[in-house]
C-alpha atoms as a PDB file:
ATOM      1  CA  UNK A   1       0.000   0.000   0.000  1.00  0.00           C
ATOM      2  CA  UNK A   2       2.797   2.270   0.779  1.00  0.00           C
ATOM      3  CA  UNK A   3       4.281   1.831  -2.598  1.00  0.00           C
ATOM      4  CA  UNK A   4       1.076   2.920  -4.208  1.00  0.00           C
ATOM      5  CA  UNK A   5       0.430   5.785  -2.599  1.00  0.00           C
ATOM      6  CA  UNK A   6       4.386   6.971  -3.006  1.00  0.00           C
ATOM      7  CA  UNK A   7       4.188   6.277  -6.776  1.00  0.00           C
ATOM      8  CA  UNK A   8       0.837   8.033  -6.352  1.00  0.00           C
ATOM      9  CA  UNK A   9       2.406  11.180  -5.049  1.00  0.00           C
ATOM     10  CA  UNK A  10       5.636  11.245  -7.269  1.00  0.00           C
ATOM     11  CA  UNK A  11       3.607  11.061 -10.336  1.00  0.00           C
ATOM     12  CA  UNK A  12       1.194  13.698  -9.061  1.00  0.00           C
ATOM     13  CA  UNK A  13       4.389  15.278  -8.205  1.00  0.00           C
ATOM     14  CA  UNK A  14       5.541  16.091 -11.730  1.00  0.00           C
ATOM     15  CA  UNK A  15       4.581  19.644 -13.367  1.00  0.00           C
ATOM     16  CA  UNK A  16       3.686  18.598 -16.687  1.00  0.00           C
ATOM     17  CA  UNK A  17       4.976  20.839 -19.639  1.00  0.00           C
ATOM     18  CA  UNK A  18       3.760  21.010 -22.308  1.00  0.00           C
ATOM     19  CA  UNK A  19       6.716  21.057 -24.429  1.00  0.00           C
ATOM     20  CA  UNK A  20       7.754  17.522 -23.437  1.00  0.00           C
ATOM     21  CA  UNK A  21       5.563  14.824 -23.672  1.00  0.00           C
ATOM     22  CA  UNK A  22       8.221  12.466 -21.534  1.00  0.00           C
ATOM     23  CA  UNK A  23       7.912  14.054 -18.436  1.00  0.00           C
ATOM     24  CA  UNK A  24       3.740  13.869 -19.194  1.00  0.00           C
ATOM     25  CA  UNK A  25       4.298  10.622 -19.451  1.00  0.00           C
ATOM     26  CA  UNK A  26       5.919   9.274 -17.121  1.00  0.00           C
ATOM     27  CA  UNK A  27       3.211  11.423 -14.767  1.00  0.00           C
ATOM     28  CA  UNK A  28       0.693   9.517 -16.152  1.00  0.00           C
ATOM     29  CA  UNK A  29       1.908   6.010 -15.742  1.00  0.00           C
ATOM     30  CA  UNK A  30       3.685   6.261 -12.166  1.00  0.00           C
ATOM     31  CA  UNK A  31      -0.130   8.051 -11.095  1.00  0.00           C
ATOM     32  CA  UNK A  32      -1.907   4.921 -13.250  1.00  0.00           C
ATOM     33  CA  UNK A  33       0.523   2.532 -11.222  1.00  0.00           C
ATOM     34  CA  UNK A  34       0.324   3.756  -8.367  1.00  0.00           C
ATOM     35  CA  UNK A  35      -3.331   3.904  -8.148  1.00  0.00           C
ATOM     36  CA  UNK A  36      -3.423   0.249  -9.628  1.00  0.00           C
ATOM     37  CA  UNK A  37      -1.415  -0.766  -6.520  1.00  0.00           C
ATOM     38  CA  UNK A  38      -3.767   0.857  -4.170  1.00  0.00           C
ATOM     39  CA  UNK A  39      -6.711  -0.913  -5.814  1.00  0.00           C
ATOM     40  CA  UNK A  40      -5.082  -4.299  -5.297  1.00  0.00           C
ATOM     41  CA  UNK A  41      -4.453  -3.325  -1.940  1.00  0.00           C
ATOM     42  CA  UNK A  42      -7.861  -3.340  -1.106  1.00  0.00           C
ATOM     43  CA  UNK A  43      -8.714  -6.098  -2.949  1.00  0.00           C
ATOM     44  CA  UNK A  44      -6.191  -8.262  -0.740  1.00  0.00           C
ATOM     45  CA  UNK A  45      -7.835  -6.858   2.315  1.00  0.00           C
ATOM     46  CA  UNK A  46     -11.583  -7.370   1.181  1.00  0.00           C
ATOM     47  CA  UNK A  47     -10.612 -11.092   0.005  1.00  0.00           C
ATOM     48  CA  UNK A  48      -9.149 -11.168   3.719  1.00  0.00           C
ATOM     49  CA  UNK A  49     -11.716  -9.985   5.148  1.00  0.00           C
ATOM     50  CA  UNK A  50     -10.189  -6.829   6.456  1.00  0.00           C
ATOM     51  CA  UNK A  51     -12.864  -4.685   5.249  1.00  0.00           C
ATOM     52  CA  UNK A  52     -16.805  -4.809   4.549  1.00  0.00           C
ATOM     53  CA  UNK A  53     -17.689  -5.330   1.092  1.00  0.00           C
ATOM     54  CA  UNK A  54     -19.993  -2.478   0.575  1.00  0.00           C
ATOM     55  CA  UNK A  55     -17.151   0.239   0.856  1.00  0.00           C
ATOM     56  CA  UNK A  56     -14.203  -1.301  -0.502  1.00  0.00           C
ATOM     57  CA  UNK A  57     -16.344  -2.259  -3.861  1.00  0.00           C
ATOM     58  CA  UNK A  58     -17.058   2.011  -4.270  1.00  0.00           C
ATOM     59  CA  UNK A  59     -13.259   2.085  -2.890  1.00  0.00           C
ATOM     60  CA  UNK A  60     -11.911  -0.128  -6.063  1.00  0.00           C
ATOM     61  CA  UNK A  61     -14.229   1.622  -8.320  1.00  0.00           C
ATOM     62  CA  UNK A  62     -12.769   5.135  -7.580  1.00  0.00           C
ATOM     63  CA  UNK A  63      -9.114   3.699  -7.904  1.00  0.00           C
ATOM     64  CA  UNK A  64      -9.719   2.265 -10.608  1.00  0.00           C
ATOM     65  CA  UNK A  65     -10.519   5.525 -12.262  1.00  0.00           C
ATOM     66  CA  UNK A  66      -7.809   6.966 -10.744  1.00  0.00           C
ATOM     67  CA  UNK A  67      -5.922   4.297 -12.541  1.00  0.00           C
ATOM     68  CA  UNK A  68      -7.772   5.629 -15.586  1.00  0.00           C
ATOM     69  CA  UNK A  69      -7.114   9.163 -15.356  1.00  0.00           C
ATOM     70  CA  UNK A  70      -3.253   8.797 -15.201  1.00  0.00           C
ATOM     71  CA  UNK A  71      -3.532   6.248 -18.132  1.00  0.00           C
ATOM     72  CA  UNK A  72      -5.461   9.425 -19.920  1.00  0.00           C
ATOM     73  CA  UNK A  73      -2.361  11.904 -18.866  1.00  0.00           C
ATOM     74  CA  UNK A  74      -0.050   9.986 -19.883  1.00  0.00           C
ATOM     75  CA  UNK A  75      -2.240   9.407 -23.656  1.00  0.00           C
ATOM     76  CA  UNK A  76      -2.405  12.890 -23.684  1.00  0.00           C
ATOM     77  CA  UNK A  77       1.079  13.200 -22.587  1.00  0.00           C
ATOM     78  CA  UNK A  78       2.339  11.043 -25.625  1.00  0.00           C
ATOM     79  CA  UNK A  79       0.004  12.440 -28.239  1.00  0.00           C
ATOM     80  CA  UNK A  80      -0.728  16.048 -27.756  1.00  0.00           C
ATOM     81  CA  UNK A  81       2.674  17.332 -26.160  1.00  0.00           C
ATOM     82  CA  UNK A  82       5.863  18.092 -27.762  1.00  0.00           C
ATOM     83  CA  UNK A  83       7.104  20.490 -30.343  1.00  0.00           C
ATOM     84  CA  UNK A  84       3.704  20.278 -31.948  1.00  0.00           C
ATOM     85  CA  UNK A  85       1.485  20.809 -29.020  1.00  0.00           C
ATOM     86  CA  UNK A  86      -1.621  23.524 -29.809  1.00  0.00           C
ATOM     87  CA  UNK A  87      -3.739  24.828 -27.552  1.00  0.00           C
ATOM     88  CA  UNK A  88      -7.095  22.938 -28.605  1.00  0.00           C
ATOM     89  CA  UNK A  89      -4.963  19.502 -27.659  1.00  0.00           C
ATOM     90  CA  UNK A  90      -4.347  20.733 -24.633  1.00  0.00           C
ATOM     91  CA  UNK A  91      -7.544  21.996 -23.824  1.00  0.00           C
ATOM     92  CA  UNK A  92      -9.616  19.089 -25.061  1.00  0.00           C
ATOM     93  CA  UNK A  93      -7.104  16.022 -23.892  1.00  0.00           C
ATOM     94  CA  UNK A  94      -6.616  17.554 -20.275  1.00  0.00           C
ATOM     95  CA  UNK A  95     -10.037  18.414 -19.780  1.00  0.00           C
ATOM     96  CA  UNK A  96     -10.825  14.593 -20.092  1.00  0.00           C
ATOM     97  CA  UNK A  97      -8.016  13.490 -17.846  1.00  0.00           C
ATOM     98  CA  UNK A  98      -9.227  16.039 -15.166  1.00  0.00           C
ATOM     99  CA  UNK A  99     -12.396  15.095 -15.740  1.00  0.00           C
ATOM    100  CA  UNK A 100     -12.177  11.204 -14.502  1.00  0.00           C
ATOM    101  CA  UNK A 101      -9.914  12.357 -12.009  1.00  0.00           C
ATOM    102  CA  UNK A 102     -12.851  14.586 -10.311  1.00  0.00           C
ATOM    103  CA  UNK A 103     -15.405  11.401 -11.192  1.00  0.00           C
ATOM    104  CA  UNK A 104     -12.706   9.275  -9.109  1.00  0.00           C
ATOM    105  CA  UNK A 105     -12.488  11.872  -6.345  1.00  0.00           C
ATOM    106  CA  UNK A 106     -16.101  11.537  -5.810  1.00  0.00           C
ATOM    107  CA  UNK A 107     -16.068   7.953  -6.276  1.00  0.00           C
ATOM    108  CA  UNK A 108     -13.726   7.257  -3.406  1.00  0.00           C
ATOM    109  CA  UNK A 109     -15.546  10.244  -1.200  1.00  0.00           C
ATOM    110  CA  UNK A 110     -18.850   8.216  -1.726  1.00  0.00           C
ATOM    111  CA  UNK A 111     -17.169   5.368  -0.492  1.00  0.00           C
ATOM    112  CA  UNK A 112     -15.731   6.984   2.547  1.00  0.00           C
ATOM    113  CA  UNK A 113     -19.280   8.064   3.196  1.00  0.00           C
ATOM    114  CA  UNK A 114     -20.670   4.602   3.027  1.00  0.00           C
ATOM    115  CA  UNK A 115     -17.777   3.817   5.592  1.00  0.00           C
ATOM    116  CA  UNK A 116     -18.782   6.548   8.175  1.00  0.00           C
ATOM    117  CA  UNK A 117     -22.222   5.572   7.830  1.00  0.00           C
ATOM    118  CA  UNK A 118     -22.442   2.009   8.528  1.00  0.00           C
ATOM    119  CA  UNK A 119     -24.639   1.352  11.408  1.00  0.00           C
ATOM    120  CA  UNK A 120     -23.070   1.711  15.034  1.00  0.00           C
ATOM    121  CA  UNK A 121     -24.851  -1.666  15.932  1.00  0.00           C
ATOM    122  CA  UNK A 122     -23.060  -3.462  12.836  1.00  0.00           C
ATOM    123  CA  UNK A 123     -20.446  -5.493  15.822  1.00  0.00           C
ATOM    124  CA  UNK A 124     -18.804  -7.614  12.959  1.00  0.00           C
ATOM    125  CA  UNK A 125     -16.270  -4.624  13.016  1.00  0.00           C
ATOM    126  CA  UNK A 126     -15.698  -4.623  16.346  1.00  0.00           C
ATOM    127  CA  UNK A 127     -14.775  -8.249  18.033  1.00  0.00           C
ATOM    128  CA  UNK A 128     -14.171  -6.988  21.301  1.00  0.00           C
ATOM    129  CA  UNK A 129     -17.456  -4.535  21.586  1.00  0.00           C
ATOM    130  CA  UNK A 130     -19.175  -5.013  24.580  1.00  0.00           C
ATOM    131  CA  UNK A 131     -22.665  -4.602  24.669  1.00  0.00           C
ATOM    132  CA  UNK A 132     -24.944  -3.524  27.808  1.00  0.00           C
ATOM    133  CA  UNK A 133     -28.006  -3.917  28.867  1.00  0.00           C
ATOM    134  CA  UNK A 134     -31.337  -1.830  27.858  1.00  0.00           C
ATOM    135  CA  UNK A 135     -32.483  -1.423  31.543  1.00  0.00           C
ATOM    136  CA  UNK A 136     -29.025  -0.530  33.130  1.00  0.00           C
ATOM    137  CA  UNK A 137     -26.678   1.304  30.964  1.00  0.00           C
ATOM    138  CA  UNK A 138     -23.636   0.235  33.638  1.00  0.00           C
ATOM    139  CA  UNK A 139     -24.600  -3.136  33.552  1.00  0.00           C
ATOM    140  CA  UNK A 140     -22.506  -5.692  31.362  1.00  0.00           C
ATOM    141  CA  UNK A 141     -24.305  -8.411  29.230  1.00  0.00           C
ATOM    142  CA  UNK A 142     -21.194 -10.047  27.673  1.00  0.00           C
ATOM    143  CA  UNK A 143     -17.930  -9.468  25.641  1.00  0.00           C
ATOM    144  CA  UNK A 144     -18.275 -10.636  22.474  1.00  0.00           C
ATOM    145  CA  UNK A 145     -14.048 -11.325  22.167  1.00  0.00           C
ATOM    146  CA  UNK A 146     -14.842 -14.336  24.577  1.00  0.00           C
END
């Protein structure tokens, strides 16, 4: 997971020029990579039961077009910039890649949401919850770690 997100971060990192469609690139692919890692991150802790299914399915969904969107950069990277690049290119093919990065942003903030809203009695999080009883809030039923 750590590699993802620092693959994540060096490829957001780069300031993309227009004039050179390398650097643009290689943006695109370390952010594409990175963001793949992260997805099979979670998939390795859903499949090990880690996390609830509900949120980590929205979770791989938004990496995924993360993943996208630095696949798009670096397209646009390798066909719009360079000593050719105009203006329209630029406009058009960034526009896109922005454009699935903001659809992934809300994609993963929806699934944080669905996190933070999971019912409070849902205990299959919590192993060692204890629970009390109705009539006497002090009063200890059992310990469900036991």
């Amino acid at each position: 997971m750590a590699l993802g997100l620092v693959l994540l971060a060096v490829g957001a990192g780069f300031t993309l020029d227009p004039l050179e469609q390398g650097t643009a690139i290689a943006a695109g692919v370390l952010q594409a990579v990175g963001a793949g890692v992260l997805c099979g991150a979670v998939t390795a802790a859903r499949a090990r039961g880690y996390l609830d299914s509900r949120p980590a399915a929205v979770a791989r969904i938004g990496l995924g077009l993360l993943a996208g969107a630095g696949a798009a950069i670096a397209l646009v990277g390798g066909l719009v910039f360079g000593a050719d690049v105009t203006l329209t290119g630029i406009r058009i093919g960034m526009s896109i890649a922005i454009a699935i990065q903001l659809a992934a942003i809300a994609v993963l903030g929806l699934a944080g949401w669905i996190r933070v809203r999971e019912p409070a009695a849902d205990m299959r999080s919590y192993p060692l919850a204890v629970q009390f009883a109705e009539d006497s809030p002090g009063h200890v039923l059992h310990n469900r770690g036991e």
